[in-house]
PDB file of N, CA and C in Angstrom:
ATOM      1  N   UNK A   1       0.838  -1.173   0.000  1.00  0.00           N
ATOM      2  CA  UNK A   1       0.000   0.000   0.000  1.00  0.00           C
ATOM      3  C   UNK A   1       0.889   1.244   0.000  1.00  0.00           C
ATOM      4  N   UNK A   2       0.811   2.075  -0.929  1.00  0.00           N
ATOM      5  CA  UNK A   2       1.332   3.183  -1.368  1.00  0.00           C
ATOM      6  C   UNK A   2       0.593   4.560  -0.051  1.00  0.00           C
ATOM      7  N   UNK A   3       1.696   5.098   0.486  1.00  0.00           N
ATOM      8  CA  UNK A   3       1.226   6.244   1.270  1.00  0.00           C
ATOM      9  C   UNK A   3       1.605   7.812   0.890  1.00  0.00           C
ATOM     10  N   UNK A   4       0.779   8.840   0.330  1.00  0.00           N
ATOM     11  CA  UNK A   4       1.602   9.415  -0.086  1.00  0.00           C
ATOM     12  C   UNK A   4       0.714  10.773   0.716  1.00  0.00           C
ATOM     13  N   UNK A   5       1.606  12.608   1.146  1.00  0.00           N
ATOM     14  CA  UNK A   5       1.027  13.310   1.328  1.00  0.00           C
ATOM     15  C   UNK A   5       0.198  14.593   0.636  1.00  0.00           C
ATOM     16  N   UNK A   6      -0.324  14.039  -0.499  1.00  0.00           N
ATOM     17  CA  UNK A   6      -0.474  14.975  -1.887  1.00  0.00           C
ATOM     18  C   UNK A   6      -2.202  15.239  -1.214  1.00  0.00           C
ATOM     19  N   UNK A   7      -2.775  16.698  -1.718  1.00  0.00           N
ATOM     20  CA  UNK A   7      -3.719  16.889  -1.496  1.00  0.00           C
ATOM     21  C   UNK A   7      -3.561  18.099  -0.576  1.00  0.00           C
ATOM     22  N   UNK A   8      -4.279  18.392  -0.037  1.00  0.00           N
ATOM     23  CA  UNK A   8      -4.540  19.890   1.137  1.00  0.00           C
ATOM     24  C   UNK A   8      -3.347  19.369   2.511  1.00  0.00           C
ATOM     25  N   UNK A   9      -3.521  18.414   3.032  1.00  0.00           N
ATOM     26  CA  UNK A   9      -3.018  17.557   4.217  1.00  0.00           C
ATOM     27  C   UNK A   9      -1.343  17.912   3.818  1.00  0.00           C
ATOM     28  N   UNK A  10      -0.746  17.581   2.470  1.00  0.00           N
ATOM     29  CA  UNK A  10       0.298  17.793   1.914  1.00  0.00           C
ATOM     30  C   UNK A  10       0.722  18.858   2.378  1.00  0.00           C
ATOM     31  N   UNK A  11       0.110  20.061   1.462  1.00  0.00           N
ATOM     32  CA  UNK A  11       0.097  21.158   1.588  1.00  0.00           C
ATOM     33  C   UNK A  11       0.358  21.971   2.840  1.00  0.00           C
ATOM     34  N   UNK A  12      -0.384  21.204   3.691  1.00  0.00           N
ATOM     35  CA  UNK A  12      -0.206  22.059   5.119  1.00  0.00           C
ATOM     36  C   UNK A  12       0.839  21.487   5.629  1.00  0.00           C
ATOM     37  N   UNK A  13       1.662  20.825   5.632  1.00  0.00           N
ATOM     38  CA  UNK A  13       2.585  19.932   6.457  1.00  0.00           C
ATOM     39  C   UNK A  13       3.565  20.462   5.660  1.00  0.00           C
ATOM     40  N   UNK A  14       3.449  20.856   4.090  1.00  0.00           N
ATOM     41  CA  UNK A  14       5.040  21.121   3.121  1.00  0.00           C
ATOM     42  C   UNK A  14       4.796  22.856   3.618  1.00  0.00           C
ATOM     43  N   UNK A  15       3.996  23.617   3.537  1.00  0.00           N
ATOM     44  CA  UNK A  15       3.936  25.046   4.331  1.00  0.00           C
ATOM     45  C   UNK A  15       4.072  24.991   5.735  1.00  0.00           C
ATOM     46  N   UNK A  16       4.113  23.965   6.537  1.00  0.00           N
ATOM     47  CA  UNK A  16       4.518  24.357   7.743  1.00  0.00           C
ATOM     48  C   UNK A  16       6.045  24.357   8.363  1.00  0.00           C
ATOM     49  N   UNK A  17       6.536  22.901   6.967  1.00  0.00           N
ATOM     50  CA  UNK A  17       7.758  22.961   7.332  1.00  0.00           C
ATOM     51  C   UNK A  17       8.558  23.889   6.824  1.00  0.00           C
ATOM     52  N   UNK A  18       8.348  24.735   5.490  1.00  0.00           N
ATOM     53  CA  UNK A  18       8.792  25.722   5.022  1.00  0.00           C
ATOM     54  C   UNK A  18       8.635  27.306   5.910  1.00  0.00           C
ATOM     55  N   UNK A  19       7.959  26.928   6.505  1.00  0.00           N
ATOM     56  CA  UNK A  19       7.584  27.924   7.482  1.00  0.00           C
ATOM     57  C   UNK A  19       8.554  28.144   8.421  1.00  0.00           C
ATOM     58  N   UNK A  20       8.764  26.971   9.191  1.00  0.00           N
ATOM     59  CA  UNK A  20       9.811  26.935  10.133  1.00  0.00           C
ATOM     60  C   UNK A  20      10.918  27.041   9.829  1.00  0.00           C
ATOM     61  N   UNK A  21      11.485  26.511   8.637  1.00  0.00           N
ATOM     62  CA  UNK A  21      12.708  26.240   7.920  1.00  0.00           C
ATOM     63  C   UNK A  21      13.220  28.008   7.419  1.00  0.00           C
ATOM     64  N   UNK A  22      11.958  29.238   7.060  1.00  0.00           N
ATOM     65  CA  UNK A  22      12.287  30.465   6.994  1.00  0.00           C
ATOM     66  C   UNK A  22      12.361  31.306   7.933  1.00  0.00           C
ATOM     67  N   UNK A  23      11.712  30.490   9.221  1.00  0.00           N
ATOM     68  CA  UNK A  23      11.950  31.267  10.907  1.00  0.00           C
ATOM     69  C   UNK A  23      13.320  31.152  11.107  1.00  0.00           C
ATOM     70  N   UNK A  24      13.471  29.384  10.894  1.00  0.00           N
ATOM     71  CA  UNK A  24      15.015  29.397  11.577  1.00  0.00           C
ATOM     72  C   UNK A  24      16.079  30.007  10.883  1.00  0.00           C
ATOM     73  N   UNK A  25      15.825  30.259   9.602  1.00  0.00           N
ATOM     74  CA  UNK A  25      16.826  30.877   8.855  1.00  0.00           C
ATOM     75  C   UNK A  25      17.273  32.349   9.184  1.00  0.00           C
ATOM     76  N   UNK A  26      15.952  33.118   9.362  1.00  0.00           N
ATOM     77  CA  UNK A  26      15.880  34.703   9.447  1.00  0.00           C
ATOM     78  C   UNK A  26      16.452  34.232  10.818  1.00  0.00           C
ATOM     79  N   UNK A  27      16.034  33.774  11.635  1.00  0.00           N
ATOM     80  CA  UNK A  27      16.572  34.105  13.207  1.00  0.00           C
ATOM     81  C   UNK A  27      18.247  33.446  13.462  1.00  0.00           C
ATOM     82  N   UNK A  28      19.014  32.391  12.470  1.00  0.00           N
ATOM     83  CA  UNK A  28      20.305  32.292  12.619  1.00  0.00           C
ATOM     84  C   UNK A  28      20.893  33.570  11.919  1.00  0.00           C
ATOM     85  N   UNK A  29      20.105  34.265  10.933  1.00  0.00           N
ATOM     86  CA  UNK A  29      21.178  35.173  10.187  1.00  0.00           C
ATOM     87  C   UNK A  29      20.814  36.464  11.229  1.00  0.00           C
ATOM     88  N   UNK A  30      19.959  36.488  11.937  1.00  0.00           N
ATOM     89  CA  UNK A  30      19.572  37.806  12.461  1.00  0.00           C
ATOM     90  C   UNK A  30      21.186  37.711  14.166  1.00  0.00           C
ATOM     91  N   UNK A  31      20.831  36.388  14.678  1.00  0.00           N
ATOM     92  CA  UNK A  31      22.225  35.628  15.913  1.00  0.00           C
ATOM     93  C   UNK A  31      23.569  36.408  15.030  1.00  0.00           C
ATOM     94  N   UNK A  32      23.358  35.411  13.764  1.00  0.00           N
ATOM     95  CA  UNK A  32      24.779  35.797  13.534  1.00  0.00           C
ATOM     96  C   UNK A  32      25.348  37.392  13.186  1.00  0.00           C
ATOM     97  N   UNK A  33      24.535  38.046  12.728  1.00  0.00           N
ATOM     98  CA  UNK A  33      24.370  39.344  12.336  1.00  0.00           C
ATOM     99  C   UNK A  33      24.662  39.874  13.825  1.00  0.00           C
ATOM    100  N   UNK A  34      23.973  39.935  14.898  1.00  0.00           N
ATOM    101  CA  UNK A  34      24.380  40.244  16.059  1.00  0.00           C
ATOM    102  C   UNK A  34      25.795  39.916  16.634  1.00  0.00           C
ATOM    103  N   UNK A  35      26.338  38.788  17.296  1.00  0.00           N
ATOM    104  CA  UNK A  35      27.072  38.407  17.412  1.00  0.00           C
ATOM    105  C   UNK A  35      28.879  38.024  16.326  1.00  0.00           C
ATOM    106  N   UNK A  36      28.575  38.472  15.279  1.00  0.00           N
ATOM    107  CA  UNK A  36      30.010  38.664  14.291  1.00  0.00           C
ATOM    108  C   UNK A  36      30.089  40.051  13.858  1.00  0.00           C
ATOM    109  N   UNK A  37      29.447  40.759  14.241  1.00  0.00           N
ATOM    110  CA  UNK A  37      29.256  42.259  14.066  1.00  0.00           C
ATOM    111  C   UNK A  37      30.915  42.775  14.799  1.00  0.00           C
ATOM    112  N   UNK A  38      30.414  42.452  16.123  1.00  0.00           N
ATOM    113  CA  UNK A  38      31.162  43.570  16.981  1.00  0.00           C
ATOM    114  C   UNK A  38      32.999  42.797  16.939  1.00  0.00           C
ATOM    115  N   UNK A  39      32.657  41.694  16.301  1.00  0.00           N
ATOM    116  CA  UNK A  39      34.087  40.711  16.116  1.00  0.00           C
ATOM    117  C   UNK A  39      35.436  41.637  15.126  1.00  0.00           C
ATOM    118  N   UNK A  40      33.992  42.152  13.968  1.00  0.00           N
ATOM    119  CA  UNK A  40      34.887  43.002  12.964  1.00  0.00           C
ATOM    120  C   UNK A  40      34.778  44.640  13.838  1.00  0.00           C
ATOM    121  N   UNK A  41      33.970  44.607  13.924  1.00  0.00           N
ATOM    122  CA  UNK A  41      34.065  46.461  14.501  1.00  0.00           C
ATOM    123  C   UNK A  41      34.882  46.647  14.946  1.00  0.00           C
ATOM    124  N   UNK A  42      35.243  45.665  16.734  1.00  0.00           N
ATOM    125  CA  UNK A  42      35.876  46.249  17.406  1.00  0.00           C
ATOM    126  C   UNK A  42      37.425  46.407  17.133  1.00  0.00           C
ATOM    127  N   UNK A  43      37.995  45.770  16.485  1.00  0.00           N
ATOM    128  CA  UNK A  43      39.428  45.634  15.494  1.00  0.00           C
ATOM    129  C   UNK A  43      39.672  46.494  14.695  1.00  0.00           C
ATOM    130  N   UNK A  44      38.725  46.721  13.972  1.00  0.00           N
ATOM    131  CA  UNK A  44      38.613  47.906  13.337  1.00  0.00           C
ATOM    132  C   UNK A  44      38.928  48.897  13.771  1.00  0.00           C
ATOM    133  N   UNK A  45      38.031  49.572  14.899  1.00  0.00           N
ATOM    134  CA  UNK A  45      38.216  50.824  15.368  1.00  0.00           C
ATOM    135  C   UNK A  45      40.022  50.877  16.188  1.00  0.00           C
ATOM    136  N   UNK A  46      40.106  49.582  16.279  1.00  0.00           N
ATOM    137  CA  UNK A  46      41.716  49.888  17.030  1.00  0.00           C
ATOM    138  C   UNK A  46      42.215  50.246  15.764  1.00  0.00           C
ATOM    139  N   UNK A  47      42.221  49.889  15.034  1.00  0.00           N
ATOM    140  CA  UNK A  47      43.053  49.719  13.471  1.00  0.00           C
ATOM    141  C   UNK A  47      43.207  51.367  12.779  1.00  0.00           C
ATOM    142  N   UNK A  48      41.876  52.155  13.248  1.00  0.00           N
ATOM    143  CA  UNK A  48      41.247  53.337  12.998  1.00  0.00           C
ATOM    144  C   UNK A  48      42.381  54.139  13.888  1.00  0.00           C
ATOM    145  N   UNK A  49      42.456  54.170  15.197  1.00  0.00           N
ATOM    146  CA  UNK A  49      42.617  54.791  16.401  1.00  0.00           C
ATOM    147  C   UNK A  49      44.574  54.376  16.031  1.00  0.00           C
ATOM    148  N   UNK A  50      44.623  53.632  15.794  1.00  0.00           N
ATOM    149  CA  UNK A  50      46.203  54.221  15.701  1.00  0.00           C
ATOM    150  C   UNK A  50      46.672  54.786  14.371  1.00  0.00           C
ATOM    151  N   UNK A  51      45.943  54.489  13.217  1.00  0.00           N
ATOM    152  CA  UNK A  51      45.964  55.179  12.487  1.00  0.00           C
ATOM    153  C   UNK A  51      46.212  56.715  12.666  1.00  0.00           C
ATOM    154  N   UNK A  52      44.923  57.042  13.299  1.00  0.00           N
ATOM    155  CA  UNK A  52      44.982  58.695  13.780  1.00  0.00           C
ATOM    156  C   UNK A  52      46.099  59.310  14.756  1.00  0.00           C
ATOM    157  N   UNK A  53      46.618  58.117  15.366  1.00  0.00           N
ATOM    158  CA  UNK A  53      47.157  58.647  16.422  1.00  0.00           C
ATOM    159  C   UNK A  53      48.937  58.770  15.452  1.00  0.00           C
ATOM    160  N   UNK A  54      48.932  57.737  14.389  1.00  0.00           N
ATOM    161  CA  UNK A  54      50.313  58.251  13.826  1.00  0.00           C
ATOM    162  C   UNK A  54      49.861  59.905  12.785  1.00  0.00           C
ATOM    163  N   UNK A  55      49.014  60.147  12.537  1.00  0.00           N
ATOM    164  CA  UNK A  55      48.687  60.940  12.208  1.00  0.00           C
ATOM    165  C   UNK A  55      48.868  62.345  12.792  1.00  0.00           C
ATOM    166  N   UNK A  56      48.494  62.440  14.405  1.00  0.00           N
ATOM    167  CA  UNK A  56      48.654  62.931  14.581  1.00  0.00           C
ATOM    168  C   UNK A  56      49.877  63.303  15.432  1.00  0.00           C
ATOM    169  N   UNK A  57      50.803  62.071  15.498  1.00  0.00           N
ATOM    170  CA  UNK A  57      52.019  62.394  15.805  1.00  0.00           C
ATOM    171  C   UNK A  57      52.799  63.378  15.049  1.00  0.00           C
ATOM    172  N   UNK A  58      52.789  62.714  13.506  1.00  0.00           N
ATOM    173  CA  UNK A  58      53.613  63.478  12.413  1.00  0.00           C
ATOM    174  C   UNK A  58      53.151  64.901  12.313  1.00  0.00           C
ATOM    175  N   UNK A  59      51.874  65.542  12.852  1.00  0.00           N
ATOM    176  CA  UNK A  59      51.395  66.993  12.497  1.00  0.00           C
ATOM    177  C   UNK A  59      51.952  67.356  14.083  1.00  0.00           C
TER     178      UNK A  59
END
């Protein structure tokens, strides 16, 4: 006996998992977006800050 989920029943079970599957997505890129942010910033701004500071040695 052949079982298959085609029909409305389908439908709701292939939209629910697509559902979840675009929650978890937006909410790992939203984590990672938070958390690898300040990884590059804060290096940066050192990178910035001595920059200026040879800068303003030489003037």
């Amino acid at each position: 006996m052949e079982h298959s989920f085609g029909g409305p029943l389908g439908t709701l079970i292939v939209g629910v998992g697509l559902g979840a599957f675009y929650v978890a997505l937006i909410w790992i890129n939203t984590l990672l977006g938070m958390l690898l942010t300040p990884l590059f910033l804060i290096p940066l701004t050192w990178i910035q800050d001595a920059v200026g500071s040879k800068k303003a040695a030489k003037a």
